[in-house]
N, C-alpha and C. Protein backbone atom coordinates (compact mmCIF):
# COMPACT_ATOMS: atom_id res chain seq x y z
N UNK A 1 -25.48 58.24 -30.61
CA UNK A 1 -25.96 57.15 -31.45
C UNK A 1 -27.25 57.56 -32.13
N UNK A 2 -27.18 57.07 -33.58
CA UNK A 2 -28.43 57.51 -33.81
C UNK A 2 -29.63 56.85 -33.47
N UNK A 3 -29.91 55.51 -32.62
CA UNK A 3 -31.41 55.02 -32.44
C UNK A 3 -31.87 54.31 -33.53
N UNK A 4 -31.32 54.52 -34.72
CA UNK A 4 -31.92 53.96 -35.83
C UNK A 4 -31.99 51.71 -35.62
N UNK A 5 -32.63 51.77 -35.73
CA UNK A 5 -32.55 50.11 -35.54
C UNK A 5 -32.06 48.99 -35.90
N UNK A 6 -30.90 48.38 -35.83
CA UNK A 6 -29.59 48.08 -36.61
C UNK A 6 -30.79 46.85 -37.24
N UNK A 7 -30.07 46.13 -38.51
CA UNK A 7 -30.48 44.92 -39.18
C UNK A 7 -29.96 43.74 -38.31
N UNK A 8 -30.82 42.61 -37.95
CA UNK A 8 -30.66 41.41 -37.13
C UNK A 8 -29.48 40.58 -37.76
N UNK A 9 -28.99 40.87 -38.83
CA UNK A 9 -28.17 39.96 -39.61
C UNK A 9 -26.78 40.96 -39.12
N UNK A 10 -26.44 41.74 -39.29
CA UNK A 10 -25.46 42.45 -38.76
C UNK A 10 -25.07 42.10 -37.11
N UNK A 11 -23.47 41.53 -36.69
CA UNK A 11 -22.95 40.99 -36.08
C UNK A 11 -22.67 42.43 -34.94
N UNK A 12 -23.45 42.20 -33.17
CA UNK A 12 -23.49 43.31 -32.67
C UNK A 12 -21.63 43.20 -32.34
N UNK A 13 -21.22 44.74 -31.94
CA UNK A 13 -20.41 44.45 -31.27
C UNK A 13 -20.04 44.41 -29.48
N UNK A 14 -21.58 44.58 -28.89
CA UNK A 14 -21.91 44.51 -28.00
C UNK A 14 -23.12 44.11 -27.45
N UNK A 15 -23.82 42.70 -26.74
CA UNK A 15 -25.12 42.61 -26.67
C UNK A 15 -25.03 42.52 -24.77
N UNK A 16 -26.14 42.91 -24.32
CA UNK A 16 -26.35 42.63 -22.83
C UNK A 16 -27.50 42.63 -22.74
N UNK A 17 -28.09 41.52 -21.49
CA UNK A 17 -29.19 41.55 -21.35
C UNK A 17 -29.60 41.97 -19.64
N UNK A 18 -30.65 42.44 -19.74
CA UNK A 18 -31.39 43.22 -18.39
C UNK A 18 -32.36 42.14 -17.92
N UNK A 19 -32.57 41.90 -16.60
CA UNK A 19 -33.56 40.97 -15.90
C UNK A 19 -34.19 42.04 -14.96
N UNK A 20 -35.21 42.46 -15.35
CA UNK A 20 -35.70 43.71 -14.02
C UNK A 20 -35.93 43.23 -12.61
N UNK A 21 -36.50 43.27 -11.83
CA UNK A 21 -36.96 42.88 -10.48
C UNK A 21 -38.04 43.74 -10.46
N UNK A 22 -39.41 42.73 -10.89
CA UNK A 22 -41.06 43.51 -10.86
C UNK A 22 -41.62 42.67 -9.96
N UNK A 23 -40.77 41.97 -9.05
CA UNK A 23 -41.98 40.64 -8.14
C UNK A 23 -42.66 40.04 -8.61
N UNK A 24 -43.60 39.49 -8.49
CA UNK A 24 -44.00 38.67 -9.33
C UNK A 24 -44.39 38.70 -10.75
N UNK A 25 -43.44 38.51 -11.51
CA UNK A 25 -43.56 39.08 -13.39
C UNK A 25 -42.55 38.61 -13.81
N UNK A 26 -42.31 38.83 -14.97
CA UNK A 26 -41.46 39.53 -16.11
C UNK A 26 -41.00 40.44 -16.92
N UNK A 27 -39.84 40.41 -16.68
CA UNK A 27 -39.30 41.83 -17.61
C UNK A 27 -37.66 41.55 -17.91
N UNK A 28 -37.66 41.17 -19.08
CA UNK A 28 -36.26 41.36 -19.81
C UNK A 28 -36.27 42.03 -20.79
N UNK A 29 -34.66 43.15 -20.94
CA UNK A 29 -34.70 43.55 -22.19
C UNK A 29 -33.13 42.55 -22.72
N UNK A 30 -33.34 42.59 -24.03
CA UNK A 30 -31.55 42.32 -24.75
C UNK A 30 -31.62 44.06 -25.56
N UNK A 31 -30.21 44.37 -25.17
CA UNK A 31 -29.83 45.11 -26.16
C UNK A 31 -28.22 45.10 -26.85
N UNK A 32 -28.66 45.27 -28.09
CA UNK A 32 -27.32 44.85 -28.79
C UNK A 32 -26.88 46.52 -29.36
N UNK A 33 -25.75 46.30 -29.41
CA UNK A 33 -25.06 47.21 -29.93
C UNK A 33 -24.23 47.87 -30.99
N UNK A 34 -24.12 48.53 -32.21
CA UNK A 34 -23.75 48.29 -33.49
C UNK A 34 -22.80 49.20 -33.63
N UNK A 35 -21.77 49.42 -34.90
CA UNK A 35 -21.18 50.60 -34.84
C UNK A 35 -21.33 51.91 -34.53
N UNK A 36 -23.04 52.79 -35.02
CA UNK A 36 -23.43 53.49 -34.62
C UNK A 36 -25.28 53.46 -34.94
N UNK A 37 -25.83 52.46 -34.14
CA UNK A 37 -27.10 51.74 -33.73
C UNK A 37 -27.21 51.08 -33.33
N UNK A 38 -28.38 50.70 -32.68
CA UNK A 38 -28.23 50.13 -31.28
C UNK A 38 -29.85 49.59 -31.36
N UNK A 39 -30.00 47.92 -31.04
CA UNK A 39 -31.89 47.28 -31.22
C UNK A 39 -31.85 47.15 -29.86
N UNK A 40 -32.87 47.72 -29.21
CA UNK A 40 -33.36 47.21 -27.87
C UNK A 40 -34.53 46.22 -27.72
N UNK A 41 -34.50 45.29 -27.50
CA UNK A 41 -35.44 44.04 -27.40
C UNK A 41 -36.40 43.99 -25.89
N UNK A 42 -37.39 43.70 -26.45
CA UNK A 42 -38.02 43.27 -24.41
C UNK A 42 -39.12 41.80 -24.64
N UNK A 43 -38.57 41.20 -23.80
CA UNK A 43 -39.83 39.83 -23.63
C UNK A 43 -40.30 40.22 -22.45
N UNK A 44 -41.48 40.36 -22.56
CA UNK A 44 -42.57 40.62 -21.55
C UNK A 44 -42.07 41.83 -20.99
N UNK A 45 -43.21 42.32 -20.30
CA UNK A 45 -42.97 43.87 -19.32
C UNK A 45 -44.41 43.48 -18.45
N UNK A 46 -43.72 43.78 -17.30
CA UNK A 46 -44.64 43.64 -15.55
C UNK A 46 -43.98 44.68 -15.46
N UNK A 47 -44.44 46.03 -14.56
CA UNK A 47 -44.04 46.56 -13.42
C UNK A 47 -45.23 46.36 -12.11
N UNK A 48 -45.96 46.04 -12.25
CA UNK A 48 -46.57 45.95 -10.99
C UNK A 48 -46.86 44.72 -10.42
N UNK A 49 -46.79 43.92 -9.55
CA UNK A 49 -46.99 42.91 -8.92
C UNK A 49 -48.19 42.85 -8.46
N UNK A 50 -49.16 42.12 -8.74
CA UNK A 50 -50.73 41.99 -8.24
C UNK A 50 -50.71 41.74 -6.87
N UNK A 51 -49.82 40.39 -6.27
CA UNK A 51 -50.18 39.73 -5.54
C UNK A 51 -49.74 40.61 -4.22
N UNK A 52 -48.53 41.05 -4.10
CA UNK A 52 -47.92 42.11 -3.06
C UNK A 52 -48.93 43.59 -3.07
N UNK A 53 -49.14 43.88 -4.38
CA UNK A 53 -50.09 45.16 -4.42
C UNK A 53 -48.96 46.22 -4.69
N UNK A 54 -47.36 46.18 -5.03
CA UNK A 54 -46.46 47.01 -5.50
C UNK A 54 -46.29 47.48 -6.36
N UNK A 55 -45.87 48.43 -6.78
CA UNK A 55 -45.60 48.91 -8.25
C UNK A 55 -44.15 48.76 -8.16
N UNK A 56 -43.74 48.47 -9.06
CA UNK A 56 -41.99 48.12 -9.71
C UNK A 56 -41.64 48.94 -10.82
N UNK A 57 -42.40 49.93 -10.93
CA UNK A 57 -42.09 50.77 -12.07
C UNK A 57 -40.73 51.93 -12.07
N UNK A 58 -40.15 51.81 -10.79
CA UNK A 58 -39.11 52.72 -10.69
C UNK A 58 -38.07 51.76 -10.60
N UNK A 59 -38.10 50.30 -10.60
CA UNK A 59 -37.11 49.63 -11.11
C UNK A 59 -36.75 49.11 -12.78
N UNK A 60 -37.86 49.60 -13.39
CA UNK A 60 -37.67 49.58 -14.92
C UNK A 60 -37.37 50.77 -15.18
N UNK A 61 -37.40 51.93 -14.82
CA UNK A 61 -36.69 53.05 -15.40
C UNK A 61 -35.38 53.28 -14.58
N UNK A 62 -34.83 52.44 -14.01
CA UNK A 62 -33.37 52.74 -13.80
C UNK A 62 -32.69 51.54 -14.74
N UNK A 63 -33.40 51.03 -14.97
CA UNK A 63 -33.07 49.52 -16.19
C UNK A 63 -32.53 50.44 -16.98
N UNK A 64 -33.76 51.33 -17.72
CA UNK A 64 -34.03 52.21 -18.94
C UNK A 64 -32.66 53.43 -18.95
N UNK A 65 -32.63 53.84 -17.46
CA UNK A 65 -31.73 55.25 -17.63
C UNK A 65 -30.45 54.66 -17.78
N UNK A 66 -29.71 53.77 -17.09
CA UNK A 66 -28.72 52.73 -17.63
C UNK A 66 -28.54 52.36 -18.94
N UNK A 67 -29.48 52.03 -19.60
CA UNK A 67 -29.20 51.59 -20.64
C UNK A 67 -28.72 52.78 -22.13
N UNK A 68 -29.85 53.83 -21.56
CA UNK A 68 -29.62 55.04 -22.25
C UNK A 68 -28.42 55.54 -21.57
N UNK A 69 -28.01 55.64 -20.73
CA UNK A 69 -26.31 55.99 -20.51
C UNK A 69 -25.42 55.08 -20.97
N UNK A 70 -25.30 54.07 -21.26
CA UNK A 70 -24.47 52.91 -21.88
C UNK A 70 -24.31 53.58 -23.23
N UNK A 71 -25.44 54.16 -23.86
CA UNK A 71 -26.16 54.42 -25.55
C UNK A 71 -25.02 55.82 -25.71
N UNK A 72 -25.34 56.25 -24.27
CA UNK A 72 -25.05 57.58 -24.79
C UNK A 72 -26.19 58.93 -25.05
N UNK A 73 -27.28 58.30 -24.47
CA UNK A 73 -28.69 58.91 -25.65
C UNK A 73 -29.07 59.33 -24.82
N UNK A 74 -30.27 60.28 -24.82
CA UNK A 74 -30.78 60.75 -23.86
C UNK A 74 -32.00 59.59 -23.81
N UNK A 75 -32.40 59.50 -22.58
CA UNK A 75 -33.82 58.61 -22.09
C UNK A 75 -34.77 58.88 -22.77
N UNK A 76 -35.28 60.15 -23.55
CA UNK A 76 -36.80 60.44 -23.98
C UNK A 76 -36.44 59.61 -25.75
N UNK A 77 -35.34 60.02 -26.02
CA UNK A 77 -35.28 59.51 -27.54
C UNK A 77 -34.84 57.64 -27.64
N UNK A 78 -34.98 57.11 -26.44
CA UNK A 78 -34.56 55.38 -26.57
C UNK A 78 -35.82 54.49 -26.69
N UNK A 79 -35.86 53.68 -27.74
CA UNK A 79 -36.84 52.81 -28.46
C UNK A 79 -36.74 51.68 -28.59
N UNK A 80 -37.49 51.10 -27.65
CA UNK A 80 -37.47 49.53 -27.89
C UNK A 80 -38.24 49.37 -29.48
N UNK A 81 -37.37 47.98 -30.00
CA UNK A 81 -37.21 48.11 -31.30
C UNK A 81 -38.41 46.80 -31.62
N UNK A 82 -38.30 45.88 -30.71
CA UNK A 82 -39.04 44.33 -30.72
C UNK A 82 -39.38 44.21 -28.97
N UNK A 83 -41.11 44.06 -29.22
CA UNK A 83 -41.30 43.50 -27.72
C UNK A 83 -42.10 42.05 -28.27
N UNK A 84 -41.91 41.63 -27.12
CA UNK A 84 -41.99 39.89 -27.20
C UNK A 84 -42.66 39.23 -26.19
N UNK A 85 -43.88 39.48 -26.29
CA UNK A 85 -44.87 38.68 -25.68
C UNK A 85 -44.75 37.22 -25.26
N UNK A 86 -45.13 36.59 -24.40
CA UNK A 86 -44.93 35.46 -24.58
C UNK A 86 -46.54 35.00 -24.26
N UNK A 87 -47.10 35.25 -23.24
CA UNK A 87 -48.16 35.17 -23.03
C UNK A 87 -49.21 36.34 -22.36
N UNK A 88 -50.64 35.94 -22.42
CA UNK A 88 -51.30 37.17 -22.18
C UNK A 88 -52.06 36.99 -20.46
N UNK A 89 -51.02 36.86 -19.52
CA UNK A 89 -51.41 36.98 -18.15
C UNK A 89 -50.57 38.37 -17.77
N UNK A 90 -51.62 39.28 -16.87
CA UNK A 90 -51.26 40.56 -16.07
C UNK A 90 -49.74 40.60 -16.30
N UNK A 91 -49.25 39.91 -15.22
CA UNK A 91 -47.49 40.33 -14.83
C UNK A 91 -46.80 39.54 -16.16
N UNK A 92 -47.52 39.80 -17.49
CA UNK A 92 -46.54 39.69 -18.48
C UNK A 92 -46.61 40.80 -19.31
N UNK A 93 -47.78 41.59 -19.18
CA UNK A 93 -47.71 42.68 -20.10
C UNK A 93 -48.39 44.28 -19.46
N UNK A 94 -48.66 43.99 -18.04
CA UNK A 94 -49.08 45.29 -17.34
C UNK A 94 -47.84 46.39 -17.57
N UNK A 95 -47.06 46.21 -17.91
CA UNK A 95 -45.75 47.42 -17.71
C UNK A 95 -45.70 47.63 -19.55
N UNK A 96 -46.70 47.62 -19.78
CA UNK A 96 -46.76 48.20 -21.60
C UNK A 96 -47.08 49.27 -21.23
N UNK A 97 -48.02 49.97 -20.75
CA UNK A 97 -48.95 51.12 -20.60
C UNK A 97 -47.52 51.83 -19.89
N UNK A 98 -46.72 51.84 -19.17
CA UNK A 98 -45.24 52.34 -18.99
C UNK A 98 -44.85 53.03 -19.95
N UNK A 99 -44.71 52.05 -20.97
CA UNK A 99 -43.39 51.77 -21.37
C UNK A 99 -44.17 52.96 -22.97
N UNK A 100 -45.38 52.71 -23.08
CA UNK A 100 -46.02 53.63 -23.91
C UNK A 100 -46.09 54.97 -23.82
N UNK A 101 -46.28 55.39 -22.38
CA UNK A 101 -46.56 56.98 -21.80
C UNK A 101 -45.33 57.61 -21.84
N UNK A 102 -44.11 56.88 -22.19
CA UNK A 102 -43.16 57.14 -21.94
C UNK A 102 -42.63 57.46 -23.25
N UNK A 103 -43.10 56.84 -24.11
CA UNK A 103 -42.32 56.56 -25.54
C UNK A 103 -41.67 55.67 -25.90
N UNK A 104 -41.68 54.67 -25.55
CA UNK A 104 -40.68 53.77 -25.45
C UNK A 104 -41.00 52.60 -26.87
N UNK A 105 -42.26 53.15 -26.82
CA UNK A 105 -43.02 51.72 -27.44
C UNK A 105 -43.89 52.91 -28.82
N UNK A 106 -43.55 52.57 -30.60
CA UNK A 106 -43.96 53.29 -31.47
C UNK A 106 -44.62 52.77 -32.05
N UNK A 107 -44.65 53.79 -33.10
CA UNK A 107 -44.83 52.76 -34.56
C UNK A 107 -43.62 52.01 -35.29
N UNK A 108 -42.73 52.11 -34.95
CA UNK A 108 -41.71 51.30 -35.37
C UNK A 108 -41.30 50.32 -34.89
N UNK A 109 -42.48 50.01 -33.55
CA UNK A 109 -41.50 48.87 -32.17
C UNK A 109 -42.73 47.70 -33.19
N UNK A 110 -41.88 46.68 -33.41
CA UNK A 110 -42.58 45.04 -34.28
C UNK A 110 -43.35 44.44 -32.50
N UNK A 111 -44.25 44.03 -32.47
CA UNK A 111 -44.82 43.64 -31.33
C UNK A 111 -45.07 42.12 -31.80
N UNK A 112 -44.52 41.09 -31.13
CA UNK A 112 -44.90 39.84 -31.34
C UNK A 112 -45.74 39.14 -30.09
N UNK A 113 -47.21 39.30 -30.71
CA UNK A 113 -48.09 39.34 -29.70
C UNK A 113 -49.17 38.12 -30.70
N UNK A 114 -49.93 37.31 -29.61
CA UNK A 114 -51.06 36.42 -30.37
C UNK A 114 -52.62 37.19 -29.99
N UNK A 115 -52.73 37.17 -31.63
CA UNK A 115 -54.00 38.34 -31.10
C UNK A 115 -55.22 37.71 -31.57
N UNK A 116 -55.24 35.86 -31.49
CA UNK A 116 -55.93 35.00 -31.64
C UNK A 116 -56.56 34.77 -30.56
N UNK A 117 -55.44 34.71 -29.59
CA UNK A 117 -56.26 33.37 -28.41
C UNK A 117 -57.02 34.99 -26.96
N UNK A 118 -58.36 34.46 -27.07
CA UNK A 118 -58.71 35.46 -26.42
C UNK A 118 -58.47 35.60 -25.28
N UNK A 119 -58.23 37.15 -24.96
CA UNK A 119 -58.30 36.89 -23.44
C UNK A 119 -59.31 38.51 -23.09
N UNK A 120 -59.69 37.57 -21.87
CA UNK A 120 -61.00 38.48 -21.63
C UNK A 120 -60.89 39.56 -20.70
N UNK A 121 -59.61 40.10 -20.39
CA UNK A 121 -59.09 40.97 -19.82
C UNK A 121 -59.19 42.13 -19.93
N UNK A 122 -60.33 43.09 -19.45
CA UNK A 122 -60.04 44.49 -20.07
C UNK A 122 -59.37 45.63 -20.15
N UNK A 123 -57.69 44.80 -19.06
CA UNK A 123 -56.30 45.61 -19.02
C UNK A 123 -55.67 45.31 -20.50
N UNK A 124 -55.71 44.02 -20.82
CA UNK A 124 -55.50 43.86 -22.05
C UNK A 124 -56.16 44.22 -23.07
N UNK A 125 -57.31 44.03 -23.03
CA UNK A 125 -58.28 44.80 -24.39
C UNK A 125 -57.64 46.25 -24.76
N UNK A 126 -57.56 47.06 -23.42
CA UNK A 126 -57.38 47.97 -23.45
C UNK A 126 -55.61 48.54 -24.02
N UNK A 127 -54.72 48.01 -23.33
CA UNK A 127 -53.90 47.78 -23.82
C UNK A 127 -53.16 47.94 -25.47
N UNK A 128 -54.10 46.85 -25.92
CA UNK A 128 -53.87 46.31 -26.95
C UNK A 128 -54.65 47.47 -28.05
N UNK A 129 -55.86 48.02 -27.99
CA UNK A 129 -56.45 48.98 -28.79
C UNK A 129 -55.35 49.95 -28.64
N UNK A 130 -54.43 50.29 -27.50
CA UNK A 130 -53.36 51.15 -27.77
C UNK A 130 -52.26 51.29 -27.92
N UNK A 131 -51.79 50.08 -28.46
CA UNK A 131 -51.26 49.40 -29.09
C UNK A 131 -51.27 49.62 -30.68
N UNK A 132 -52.56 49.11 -31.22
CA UNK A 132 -53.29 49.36 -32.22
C UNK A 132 -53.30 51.02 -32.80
N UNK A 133 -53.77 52.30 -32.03
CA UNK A 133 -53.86 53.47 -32.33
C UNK A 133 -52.27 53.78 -32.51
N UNK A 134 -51.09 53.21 -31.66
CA UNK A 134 -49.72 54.01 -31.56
C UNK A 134 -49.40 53.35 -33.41
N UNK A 135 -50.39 52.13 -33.65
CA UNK A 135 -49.66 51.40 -35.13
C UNK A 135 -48.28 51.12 -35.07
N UNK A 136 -48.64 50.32 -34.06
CA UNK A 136 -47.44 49.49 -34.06
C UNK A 136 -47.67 48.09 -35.36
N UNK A 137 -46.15 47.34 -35.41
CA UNK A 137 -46.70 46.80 -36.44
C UNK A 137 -46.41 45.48 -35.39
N UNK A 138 -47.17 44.46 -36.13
CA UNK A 138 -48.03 42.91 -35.09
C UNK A 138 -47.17 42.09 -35.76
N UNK A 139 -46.43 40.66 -35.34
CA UNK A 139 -46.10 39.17 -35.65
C UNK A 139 -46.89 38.89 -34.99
N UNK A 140 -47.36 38.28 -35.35
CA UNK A 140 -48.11 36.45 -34.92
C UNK A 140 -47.28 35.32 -34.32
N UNK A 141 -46.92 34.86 -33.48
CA UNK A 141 -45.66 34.49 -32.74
C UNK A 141 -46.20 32.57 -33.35
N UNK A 142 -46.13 33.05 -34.58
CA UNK A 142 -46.17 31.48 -34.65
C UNK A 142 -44.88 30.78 -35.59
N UNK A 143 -44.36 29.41 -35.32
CA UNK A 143 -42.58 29.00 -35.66
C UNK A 143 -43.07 29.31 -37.27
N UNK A 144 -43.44 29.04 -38.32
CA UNK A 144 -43.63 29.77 -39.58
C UNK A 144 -43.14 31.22 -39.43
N UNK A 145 -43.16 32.19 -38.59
CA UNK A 145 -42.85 33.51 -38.73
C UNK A 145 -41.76 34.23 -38.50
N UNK A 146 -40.82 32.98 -37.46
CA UNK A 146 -40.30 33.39 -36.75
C UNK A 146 -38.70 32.63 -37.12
N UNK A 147 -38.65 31.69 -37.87
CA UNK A 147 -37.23 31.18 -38.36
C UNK A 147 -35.98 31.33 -39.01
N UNK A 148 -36.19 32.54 -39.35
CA UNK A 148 -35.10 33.37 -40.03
C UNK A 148 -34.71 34.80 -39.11
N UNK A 149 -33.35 35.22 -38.91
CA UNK A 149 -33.07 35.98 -38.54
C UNK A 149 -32.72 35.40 -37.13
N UNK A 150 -32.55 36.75 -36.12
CA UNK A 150 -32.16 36.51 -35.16
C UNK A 150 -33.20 36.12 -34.15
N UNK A 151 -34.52 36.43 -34.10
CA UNK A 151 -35.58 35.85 -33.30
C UNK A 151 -36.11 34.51 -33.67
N UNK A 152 -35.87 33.55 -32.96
CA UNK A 152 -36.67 32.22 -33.75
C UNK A 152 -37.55 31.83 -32.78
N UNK A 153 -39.06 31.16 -33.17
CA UNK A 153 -39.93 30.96 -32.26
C UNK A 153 -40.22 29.82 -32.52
N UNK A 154 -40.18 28.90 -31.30
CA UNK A 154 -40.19 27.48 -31.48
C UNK A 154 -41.53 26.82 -31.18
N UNK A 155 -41.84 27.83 -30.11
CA UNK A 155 -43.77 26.97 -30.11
C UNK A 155 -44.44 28.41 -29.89
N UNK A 156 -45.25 28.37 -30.41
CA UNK A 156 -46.33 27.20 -30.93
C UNK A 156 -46.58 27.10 -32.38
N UNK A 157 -46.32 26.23 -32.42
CA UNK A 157 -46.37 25.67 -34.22
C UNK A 157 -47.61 26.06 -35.30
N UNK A 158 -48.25 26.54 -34.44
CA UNK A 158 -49.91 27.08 -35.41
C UNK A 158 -50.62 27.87 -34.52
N UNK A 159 -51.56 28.17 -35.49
CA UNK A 159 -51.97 29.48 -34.71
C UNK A 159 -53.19 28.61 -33.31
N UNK A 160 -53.08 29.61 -32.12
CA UNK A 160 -53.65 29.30 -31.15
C UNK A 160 -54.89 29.89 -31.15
N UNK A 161 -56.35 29.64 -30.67
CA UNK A 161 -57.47 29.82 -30.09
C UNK A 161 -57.48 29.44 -28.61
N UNK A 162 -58.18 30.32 -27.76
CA UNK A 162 -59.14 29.45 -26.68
C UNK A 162 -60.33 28.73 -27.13
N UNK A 163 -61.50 28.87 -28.16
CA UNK A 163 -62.19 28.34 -28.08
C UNK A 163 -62.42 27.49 -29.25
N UNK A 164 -62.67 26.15 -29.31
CA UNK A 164 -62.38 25.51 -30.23
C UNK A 164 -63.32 25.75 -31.75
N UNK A 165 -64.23 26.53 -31.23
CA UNK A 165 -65.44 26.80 -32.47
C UNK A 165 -64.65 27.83 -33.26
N UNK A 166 -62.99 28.43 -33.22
CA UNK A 166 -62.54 29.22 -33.89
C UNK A 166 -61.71 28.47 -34.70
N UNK A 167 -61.19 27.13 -34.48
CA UNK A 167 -59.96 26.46 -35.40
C UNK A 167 -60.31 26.04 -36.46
N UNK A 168 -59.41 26.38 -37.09
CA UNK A 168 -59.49 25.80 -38.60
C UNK A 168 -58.15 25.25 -39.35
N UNK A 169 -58.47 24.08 -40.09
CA UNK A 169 -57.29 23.71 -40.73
C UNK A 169 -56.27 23.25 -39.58
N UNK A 170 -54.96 23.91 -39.35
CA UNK A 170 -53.83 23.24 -39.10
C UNK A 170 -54.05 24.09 -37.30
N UNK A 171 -55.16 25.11 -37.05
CA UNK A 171 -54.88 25.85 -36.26
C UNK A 171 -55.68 24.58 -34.56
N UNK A 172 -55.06 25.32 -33.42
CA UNK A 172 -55.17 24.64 -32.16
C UNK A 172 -55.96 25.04 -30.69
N UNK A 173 -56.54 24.55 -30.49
CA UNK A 173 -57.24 24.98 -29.19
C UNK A 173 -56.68 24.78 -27.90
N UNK A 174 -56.67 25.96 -26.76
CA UNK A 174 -56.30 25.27 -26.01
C UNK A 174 -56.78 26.20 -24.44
N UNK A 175 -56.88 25.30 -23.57
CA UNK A 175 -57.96 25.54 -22.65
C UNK A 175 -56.79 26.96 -21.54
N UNK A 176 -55.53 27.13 -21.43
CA UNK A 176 -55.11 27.53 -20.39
C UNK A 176 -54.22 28.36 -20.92
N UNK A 177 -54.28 29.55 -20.59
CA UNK A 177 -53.09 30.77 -21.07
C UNK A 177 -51.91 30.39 -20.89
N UNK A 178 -51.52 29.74 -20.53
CA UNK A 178 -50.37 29.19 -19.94
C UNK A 178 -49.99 28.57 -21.38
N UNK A 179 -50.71 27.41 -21.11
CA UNK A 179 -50.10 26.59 -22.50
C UNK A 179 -50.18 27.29 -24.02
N UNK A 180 -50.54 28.45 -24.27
CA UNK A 180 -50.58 29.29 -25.23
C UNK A 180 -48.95 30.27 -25.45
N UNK A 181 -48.20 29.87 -24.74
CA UNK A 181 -46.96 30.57 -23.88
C UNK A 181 -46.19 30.38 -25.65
N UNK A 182 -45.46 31.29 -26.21
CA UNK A 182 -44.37 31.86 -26.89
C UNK A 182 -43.24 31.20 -26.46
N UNK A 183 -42.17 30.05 -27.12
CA UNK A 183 -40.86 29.63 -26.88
C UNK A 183 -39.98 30.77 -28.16
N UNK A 184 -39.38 31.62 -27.69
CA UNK A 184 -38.88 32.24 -28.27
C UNK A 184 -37.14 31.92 -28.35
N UNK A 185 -36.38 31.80 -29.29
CA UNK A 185 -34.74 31.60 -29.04
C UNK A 185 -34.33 32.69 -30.02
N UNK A 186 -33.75 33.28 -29.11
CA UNK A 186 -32.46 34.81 -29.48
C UNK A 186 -31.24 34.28 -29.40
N UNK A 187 -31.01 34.63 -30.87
CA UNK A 187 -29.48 34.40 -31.67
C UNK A 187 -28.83 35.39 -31.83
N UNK A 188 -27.88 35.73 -30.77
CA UNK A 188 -27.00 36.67 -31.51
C UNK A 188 -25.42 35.97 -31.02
N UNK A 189 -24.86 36.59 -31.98
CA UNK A 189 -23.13 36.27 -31.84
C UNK A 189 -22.91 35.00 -31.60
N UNK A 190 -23.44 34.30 -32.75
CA UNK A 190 -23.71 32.37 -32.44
C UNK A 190 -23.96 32.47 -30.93
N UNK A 191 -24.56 32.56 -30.17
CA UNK A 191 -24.74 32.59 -28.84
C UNK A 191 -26.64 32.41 -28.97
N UNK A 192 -27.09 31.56 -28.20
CA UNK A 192 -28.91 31.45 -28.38
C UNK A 192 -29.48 31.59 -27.12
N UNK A 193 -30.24 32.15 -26.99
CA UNK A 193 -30.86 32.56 -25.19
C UNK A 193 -32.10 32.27 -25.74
């Protein structure tokens, strides 16, 4: 297969989705499948569990080597195409720095990340500046951005801040990472997850 990143409007003829096991986290990928291309999707990435003190990182690369045997492809050349933030707590995005060292994550992977609402994390700061250097390219996970095609994002309706001395106009404050959380709905094959 060539890897190349099929168009969201094109009907897969195969989609499956992966639920990892990182303990306390998240990690799903969808990947769909095309005549000869193939989009690999991920909402959120944990491999390590804070609270146990485990790393889960050898259960995302048997996710990964699976999936690249399904492909056909070898493991070093497979590219997640869209990662999908939902929110910016540890066990939602500690398994980026993975998924980066690895290759997994380019300049071609669309990152739908809010790079409004601060967070004072310097796994994330850090993160995210490398993020920034790989040039990846950024959505703003707000429902304006997100209504066409196969990713639709249902909240949050405007752009988010933590602190209210940043809003303006139509934009929203809000005190808890939590409630800053990404409702994302994946459409494929009239089917919506």
């Amino acid at each position: 297969r060539s890897g190349v990143y099929a168009i969201s409007q094109k009907v897969p003829n195969l989609v499956k989705s992966y639920h990892v096991n990182v303990g306390h986290g998240n990690c799903s990928l969808i990947l769909s499948v095309y005549e000869e291309e193939y989009d690999l999707w991920m909402v959120d990435c944990s491999s390590y569990d804070f609270l146990k003190k485990r790393d889960y990182s050898q259960n995302l690369y048997h996710c990964l080597v699976d999936i690249a045997s399904l492909l056909n492809v070898d493991l070093s050349s497979l590219r997640i195409s869209r990662f999908m933030l939902t929110h910016t707590h540890f066990d939602h995005y500690n398994g980026l720095r993975y998924l980066m060292s690895h290759g997994l994550v380019d300049d071609r992977t669309l990152v739908y990340a809010n790079l409004y609402y601060d967070c004072a994390s310097p796994v994330w700061n850090g993160i995210l500046k490398d993020l920034l250097k790989l040039q990846c390219k950024f959505i703003e996970p707000v429902s304006d951005n997100g209504n066409a095609g196969a990713i639709r994002i249902f909240h949050p309706e405007c752009r988010l801040f933590k602190d209210a001395n940043q809003v303006q106009g139509n934009e929203r404050a809000v005190n808890e990472v939590n409630n800053s959380s990404v409702v994302y709905g994946i459409k494929l094959n009239e089917h919506i997850m």
